[in-house]
C-alpha atoms as a PDB file:
ATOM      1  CA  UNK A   1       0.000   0.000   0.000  1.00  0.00           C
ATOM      2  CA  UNK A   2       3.025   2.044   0.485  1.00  0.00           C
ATOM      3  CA  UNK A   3       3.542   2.273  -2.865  1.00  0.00           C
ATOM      4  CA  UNK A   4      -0.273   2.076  -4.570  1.00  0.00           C
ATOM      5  CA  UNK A   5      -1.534   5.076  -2.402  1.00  0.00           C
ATOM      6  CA  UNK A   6      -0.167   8.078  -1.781  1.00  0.00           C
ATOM      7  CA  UNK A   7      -2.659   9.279   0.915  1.00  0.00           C
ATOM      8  CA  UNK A   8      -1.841   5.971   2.720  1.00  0.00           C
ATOM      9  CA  UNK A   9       1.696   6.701   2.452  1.00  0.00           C
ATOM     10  CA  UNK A  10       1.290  10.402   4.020  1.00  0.00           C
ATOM     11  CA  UNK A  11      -0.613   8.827   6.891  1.00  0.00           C
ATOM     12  CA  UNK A  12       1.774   6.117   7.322  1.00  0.00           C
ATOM     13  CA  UNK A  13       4.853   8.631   7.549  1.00  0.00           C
ATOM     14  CA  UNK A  14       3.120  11.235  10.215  1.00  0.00           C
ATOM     15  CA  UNK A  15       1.882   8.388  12.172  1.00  0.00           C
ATOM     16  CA  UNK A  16       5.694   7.562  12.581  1.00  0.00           C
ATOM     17  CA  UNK A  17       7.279  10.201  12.699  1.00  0.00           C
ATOM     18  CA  UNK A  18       8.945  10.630   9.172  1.00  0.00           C
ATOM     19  CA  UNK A  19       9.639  13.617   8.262  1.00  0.00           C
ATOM     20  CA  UNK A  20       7.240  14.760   5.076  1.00  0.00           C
ATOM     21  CA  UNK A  21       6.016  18.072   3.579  1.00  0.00           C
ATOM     22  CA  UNK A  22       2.291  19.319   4.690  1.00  0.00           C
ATOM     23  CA  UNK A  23      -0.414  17.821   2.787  1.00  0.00           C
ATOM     24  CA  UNK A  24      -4.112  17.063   2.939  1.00  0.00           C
ATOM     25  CA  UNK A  25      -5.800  14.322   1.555  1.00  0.00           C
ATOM     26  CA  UNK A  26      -8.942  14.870  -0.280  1.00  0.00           C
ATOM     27  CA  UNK A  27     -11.980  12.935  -1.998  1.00  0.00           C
ATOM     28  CA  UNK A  28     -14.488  15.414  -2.650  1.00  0.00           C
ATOM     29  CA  UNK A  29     -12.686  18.491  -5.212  1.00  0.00           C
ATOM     30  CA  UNK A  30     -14.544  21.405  -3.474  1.00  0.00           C
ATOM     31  CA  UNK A  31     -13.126  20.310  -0.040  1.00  0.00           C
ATOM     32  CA  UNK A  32      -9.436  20.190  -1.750  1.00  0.00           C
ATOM     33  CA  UNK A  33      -9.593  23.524  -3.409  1.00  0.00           C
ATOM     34  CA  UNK A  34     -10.954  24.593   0.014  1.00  0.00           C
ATOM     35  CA  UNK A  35      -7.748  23.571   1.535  1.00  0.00           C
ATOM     36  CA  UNK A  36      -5.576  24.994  -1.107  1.00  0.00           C
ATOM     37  CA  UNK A  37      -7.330  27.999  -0.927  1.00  0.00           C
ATOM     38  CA  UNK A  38      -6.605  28.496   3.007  1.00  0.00           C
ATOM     39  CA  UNK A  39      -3.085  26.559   2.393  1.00  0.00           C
ATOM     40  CA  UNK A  40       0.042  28.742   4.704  1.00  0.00           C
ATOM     41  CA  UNK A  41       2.398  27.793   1.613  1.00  0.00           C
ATOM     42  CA  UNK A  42       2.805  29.474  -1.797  1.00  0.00           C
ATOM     43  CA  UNK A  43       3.740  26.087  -3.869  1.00  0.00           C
ATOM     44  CA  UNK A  44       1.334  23.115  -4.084  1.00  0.00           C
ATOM     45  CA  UNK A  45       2.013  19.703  -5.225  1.00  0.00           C
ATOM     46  CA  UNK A  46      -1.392  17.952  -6.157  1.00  0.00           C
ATOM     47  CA  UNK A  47      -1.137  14.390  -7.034  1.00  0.00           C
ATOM     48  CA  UNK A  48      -3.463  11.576  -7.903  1.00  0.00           C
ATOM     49  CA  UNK A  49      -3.056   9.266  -5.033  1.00  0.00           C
ATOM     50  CA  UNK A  50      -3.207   6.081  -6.784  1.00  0.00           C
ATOM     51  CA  UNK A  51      -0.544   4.123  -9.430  1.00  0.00           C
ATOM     52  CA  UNK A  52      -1.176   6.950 -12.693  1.00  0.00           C
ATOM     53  CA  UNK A  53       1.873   5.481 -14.156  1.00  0.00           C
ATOM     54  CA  UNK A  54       3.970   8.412 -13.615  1.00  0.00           C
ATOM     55  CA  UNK A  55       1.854  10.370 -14.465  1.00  0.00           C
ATOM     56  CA  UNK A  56      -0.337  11.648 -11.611  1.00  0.00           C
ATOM     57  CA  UNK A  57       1.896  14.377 -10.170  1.00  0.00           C
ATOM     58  CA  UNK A  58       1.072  18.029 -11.375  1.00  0.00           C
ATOM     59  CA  UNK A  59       3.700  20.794  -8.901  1.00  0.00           C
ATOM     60  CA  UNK A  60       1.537  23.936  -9.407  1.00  0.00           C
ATOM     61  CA  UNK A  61       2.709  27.418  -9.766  1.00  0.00           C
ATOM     62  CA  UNK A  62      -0.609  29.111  -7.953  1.00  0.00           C
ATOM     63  CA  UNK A  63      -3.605  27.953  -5.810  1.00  0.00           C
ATOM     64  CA  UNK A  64      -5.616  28.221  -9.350  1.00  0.00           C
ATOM     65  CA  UNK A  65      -3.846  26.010 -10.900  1.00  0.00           C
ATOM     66  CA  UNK A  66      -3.653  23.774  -8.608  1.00  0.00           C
ATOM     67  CA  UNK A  67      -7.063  23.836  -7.780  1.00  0.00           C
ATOM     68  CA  UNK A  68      -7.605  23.308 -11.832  1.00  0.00           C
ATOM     69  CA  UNK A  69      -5.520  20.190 -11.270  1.00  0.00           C
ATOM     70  CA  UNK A  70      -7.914  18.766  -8.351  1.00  0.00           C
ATOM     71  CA  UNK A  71     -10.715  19.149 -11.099  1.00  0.00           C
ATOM     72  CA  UNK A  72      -8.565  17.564 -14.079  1.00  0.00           C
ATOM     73  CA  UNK A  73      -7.569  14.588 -11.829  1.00  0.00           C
ATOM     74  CA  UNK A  74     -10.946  14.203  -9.294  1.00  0.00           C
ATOM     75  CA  UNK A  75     -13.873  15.167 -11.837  1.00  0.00           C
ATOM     76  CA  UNK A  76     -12.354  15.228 -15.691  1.00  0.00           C
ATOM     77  CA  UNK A  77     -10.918  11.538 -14.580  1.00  0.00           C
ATOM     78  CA  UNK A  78      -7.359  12.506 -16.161  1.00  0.00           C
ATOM     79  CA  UNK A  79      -5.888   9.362 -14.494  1.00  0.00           C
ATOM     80  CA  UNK A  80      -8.861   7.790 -14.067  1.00  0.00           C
ATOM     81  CA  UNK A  81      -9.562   5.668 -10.740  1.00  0.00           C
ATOM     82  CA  UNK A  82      -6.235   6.385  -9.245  1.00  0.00           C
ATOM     83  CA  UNK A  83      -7.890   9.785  -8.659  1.00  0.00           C
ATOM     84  CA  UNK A  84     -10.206   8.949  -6.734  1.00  0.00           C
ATOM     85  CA  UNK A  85      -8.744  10.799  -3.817  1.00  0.00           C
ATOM     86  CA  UNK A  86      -5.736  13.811  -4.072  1.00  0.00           C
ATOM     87  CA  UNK A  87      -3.227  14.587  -2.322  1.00  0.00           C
ATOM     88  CA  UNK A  88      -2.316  18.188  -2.119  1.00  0.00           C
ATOM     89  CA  UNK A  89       0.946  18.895  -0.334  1.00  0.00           C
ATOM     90  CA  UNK A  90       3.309  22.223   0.052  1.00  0.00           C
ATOM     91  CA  UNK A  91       6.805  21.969  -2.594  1.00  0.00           C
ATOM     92  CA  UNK A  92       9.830  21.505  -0.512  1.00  0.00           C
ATOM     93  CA  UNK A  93      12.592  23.157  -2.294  1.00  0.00           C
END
């Protein structure tokens, strides 16, 4: 599961203790551009949390785009079911 889901993975690492960036995990797309929205960093990461083949990571210059990214990924279907839930986290330089 480490590997298949990303939103698993963020849980897994804050429940011990790894270091990782900020992030929310989302399966409704209002709720996630909510949280980008309110989000105390400038640079998002939004990524499909499911296998997209490589593909499923889009690092987002504004909160509009990345917000456009939750809707490509949780209602347009861009990687289809591996967006079922997103994963918006801040860009660690």
């Amino acid at each position: 599961q480490l590997e298949a889901s990303k939103s698993f993975s963020k849980a897994f690492m804050e429940r011990h203790g790894i270091p990782t960036a900020r992030y929310g995990a989302f399966t409704d797309p209002e709720e996630a551009c909510r949280y980008i929205r309110s989000a105390e960093f400038p640079a998002l990461v939004v990524k499909a949390s499911g296998l997209a083949a490589g593909k499923g990571v889009i690092v987002a210059k504004d909160q509009e785009e990345a917000c456009q990214a939750v809707m490509d990924i949780m209602k347009d279907r861009a990687f289809g079911s591996a967006g079922e839930t997103v994963v918006v986290e801040e860009l660690l330089e």
